[in-house]
PDB file of N, CA and C in Angstrom:
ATOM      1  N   UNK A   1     -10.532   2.875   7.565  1.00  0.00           N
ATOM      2  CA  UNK A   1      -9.409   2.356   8.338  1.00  0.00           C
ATOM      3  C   UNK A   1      -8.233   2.124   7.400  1.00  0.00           C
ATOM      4  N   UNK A   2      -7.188   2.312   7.814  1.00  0.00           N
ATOM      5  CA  UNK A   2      -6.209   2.142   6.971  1.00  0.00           C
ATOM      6  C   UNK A   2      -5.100   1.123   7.326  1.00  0.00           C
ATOM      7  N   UNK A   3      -4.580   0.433   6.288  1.00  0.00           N
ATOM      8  CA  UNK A   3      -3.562  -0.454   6.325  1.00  0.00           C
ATOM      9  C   UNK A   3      -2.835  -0.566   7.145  1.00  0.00           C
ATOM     10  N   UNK A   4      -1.842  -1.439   8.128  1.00  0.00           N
ATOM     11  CA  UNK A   4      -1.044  -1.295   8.783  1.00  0.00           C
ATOM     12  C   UNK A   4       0.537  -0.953   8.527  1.00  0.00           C
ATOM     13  N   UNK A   5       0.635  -0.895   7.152  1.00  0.00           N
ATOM     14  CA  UNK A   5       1.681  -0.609   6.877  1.00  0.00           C
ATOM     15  C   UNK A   5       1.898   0.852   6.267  1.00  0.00           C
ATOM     16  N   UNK A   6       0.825   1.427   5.880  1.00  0.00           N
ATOM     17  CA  UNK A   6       0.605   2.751   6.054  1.00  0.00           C
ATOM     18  C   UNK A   6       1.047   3.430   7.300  1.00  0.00           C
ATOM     19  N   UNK A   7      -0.097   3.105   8.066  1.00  0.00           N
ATOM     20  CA  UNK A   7       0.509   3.617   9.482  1.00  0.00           C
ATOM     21  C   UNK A   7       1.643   3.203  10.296  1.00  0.00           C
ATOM     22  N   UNK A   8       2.161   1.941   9.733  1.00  0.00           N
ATOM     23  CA  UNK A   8       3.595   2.092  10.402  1.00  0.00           C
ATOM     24  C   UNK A   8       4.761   3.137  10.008  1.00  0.00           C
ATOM     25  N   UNK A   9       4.511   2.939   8.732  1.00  0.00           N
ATOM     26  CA  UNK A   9       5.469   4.140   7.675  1.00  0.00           C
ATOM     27  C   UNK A   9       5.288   5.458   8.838  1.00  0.00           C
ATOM     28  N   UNK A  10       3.910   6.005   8.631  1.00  0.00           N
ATOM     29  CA  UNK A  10       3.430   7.387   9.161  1.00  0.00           C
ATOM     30  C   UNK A  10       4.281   7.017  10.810  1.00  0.00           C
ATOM     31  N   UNK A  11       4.279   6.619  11.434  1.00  0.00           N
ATOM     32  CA  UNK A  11       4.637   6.610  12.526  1.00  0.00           C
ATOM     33  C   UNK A  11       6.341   6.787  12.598  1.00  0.00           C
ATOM     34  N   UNK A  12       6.204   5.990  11.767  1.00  0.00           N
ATOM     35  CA  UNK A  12       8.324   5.757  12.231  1.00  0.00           C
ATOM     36  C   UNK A  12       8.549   7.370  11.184  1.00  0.00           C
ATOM     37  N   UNK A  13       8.077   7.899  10.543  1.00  0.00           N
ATOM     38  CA  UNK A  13       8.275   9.214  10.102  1.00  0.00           C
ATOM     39  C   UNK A  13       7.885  10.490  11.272  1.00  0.00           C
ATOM     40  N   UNK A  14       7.037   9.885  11.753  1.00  0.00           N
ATOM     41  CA  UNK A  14       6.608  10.864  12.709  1.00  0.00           C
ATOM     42  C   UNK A  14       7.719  11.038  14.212  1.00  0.00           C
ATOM     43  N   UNK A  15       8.484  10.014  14.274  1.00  0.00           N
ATOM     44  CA  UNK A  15       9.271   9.500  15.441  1.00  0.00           C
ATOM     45  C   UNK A  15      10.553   9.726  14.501  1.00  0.00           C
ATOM     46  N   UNK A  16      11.109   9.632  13.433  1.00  0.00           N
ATOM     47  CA  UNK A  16      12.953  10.303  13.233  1.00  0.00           C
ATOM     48  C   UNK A  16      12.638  11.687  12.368  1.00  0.00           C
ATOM     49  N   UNK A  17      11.284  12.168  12.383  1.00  0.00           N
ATOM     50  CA  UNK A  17      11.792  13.489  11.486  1.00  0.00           C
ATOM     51  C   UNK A  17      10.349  14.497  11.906  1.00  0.00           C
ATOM     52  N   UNK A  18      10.045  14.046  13.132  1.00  0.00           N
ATOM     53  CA  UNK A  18       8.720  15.106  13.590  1.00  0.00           C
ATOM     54  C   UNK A  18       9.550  16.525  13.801  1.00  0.00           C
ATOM     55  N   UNK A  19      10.707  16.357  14.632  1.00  0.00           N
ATOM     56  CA  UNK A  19      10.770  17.880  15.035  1.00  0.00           C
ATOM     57  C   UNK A  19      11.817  18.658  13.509  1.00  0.00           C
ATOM     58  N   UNK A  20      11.703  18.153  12.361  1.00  0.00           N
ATOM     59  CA  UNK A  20      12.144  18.616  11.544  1.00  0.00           C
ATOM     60  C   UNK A  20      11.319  19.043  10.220  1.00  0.00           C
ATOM     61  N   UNK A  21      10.084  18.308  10.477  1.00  0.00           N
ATOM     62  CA  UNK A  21       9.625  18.748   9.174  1.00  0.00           C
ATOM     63  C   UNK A  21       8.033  18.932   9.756  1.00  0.00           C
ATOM     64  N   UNK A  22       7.104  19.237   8.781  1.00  0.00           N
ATOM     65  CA  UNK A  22       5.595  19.207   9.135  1.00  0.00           C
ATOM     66  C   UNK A  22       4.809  18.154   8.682  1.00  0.00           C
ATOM     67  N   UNK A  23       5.014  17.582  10.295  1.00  0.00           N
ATOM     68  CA  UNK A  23       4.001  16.276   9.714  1.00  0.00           C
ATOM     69  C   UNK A  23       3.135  15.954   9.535  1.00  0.00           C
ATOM     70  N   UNK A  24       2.069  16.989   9.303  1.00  0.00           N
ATOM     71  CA  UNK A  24       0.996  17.395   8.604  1.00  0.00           C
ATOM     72  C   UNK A  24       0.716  16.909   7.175  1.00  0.00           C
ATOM     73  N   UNK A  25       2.065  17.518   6.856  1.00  0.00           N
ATOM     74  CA  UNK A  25       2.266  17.645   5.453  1.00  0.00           C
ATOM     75  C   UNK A  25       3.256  15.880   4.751  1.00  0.00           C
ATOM     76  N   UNK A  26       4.290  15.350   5.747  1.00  0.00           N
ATOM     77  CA  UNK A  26       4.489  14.239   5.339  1.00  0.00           C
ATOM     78  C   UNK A  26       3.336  13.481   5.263  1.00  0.00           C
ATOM     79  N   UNK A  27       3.008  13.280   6.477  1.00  0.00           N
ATOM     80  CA  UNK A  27       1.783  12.227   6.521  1.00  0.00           C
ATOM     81  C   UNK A  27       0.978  12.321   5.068  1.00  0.00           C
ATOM     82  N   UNK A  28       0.837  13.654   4.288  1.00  0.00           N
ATOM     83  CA  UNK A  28      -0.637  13.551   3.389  1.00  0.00           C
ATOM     84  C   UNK A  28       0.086  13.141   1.890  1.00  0.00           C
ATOM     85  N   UNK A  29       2.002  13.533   1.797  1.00  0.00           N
ATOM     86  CA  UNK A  29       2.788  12.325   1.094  1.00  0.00           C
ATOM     87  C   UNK A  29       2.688  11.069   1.036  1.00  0.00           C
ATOM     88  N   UNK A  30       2.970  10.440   2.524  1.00  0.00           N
ATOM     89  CA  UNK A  30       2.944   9.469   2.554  1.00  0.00           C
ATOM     90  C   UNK A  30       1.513   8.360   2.068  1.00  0.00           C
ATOM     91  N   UNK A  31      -0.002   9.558   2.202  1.00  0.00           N
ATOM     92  CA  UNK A  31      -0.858   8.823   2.035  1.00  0.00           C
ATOM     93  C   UNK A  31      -1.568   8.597   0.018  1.00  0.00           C
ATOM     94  N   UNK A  32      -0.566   9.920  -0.045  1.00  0.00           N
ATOM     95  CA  UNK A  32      -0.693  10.257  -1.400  1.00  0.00           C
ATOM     96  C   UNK A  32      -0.124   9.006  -2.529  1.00  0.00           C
ATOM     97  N   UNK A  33       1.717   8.547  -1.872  1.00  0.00           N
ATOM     98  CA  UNK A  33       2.317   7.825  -2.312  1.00  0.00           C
ATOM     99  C   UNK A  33       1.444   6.163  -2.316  1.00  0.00           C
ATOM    100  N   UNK A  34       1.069   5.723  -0.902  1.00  0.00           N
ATOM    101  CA  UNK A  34       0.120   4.857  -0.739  1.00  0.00           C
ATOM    102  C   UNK A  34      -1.279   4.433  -1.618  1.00  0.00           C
ATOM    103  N   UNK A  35      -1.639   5.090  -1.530  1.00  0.00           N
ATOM    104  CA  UNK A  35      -2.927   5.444  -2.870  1.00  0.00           C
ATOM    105  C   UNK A  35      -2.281   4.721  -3.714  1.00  0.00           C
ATOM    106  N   UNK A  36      -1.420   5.672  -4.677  1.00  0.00           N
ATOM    107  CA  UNK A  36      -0.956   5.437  -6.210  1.00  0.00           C
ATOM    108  C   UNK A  36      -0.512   4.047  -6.173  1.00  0.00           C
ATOM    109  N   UNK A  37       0.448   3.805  -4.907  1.00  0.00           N
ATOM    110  CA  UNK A  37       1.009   2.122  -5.166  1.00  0.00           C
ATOM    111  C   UNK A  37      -0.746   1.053  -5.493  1.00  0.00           C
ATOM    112  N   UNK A  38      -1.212   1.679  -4.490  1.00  0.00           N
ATOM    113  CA  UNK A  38      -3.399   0.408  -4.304  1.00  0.00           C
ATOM    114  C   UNK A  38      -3.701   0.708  -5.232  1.00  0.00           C
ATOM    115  N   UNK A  39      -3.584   1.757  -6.295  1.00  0.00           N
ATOM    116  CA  UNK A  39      -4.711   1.840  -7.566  1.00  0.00           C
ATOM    117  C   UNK A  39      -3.407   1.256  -8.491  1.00  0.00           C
ATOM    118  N   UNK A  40      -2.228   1.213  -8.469  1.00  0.00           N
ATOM    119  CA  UNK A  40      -1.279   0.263  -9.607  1.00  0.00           C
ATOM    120  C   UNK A  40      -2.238  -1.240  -9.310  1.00  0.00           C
ATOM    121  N   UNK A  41      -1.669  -1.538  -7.885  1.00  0.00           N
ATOM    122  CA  UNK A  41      -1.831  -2.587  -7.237  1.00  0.00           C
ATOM    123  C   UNK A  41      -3.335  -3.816  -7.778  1.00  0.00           C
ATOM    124  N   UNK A  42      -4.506  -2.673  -7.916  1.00  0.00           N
ATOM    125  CA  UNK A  42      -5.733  -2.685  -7.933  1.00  0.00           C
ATOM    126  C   UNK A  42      -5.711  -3.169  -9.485  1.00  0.00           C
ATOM    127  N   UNK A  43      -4.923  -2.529 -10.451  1.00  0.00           N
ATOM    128  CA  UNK A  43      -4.922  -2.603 -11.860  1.00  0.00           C
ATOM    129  C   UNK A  43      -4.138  -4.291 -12.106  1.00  0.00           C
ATOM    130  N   UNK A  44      -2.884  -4.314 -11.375  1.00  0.00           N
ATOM    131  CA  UNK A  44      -2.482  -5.430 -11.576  1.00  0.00           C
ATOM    132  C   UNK A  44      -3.603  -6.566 -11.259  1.00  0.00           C
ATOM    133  N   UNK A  45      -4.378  -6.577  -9.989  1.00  0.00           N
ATOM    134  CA  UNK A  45      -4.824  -8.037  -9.909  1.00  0.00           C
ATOM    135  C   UNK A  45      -6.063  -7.651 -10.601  1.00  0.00           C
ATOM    136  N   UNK A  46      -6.854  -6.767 -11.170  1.00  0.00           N
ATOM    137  CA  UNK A  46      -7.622  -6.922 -12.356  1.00  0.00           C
ATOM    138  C   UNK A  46      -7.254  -7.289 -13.570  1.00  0.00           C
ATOM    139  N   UNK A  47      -6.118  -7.372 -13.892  1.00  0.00           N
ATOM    140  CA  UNK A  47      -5.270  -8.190 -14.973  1.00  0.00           C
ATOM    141  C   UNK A  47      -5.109  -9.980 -14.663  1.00  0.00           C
ATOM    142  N   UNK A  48      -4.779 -10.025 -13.518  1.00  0.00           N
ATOM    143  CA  UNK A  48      -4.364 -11.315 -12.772  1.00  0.00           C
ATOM    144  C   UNK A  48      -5.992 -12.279 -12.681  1.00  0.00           C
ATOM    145  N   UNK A  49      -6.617 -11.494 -12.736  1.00  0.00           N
ATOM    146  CA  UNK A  49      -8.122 -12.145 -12.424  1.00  0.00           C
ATOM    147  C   UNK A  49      -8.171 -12.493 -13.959  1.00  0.00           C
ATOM    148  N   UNK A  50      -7.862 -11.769 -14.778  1.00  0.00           N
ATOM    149  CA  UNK A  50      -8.248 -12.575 -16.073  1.00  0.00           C
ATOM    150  C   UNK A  50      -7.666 -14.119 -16.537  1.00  0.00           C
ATOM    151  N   UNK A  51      -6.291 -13.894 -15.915  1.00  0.00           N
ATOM    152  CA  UNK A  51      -6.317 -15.644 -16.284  1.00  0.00           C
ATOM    153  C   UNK A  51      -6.538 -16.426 -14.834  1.00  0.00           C
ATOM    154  N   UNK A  52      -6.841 -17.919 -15.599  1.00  0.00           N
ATOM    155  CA  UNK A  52      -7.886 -18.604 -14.824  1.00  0.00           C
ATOM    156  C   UNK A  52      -6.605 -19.763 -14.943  1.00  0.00           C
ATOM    157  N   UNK A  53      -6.723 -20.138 -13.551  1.00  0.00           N
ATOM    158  CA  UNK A  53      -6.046 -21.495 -13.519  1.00  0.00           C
ATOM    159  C   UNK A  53      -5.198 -22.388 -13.115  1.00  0.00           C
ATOM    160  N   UNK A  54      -4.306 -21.016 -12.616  1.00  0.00           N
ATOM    161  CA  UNK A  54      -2.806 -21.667 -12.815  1.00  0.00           C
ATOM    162  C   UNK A  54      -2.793 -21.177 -10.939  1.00  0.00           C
ATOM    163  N   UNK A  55      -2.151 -22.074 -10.310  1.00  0.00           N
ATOM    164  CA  UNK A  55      -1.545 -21.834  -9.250  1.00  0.00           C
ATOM    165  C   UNK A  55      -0.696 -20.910  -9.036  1.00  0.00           C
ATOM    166  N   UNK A  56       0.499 -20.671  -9.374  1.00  0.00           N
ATOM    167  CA  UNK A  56       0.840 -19.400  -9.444  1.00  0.00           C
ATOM    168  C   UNK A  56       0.658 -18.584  -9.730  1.00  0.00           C
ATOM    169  N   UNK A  57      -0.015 -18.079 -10.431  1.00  0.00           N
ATOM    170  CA  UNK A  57      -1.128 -16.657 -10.938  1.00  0.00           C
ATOM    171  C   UNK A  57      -2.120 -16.565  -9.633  1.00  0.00           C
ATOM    172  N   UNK A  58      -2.737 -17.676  -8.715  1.00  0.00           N
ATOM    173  CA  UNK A  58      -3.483 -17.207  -7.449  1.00  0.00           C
ATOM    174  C   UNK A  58      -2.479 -17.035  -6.409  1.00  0.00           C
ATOM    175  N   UNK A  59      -1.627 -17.776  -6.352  1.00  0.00           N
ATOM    176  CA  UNK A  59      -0.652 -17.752  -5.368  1.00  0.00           C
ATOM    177  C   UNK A  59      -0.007 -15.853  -5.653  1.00  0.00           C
ATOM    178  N   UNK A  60       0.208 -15.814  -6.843  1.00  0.00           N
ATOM    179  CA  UNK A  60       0.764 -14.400  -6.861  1.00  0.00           C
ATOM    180  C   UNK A  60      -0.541 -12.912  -6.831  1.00  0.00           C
ATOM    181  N   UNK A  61      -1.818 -13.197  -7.075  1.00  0.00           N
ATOM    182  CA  UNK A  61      -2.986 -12.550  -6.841  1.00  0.00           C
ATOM    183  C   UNK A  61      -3.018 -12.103  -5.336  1.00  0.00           C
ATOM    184  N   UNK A  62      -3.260 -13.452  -4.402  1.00  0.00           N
ATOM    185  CA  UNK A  62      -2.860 -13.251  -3.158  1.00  0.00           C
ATOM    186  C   UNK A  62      -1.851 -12.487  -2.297  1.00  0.00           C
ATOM    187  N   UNK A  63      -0.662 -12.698  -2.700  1.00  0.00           N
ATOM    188  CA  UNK A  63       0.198 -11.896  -2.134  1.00  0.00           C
ATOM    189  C   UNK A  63      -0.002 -10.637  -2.969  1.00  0.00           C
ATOM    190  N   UNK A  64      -0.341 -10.165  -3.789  1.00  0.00           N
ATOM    191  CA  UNK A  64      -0.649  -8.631  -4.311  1.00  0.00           C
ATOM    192  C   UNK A  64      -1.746  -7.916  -3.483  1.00  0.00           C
ATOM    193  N   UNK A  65      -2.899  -8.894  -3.053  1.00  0.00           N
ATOM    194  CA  UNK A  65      -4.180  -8.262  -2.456  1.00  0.00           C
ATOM    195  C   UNK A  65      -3.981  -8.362  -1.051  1.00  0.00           C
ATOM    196  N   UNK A  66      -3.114  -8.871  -0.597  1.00  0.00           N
ATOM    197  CA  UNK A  66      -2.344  -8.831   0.948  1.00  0.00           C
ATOM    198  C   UNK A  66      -1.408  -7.544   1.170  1.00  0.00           C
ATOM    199  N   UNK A  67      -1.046  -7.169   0.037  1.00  0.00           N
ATOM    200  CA  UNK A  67       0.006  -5.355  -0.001  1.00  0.00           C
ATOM    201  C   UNK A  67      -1.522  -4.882   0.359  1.00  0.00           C
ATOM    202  N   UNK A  68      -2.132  -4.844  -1.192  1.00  0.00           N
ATOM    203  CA  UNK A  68      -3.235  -4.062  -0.968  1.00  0.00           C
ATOM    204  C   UNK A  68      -3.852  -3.773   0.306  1.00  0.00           C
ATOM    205  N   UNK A  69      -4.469  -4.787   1.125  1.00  0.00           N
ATOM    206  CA  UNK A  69      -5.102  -4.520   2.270  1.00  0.00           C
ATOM    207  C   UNK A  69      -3.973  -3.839   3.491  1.00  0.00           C
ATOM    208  N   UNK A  70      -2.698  -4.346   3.524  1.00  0.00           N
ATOM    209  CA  UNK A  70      -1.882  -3.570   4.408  1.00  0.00           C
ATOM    210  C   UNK A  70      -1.758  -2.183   3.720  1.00  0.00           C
ATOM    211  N   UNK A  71      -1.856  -1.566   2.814  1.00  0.00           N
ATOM    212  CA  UNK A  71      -1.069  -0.239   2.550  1.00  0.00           C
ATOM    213  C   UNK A  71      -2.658   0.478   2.406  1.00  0.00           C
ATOM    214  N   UNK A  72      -4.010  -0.029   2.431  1.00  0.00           N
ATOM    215  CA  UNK A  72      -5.254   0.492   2.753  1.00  0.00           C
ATOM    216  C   UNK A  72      -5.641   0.720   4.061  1.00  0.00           C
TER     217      UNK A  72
END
């Protein structure tokens, strides 16, 4: 299943530029681009997990693994 913000992207692409391009082929951009941001994404809060402690380091973990799950 994938993120909701994935598929919103795919959609509003599919609705101002379907009868212009192959959206076959955006869509597997768009999922391509998606990926690369979750495996940065994925790297950052495996960094973020190493320090221990601090409220803002979870507070900012959280909102990183909240992209993550929307753009999955």
């Amino acid at each position: 299943m994938k993120g909701g913000l994935r598929n919103e992207f795919i959609e509003r692409v599919k609705t101002d530029f379907g009868s212009d391009f192959v959206v076959e082929e955006v869509e597997d951009l768009i999922h391509d681009l998606c990926d690369e941001i979750g495996r940065r994404l994925f790297d950052v809060c495996a960094e973020l997990k190493r320090i221990k402690g601090s409220r803002e380091i979870d507070a900012i973990r959280s909102i990183v693994k909240d992209l993550m799950d929307d753009l999955w």
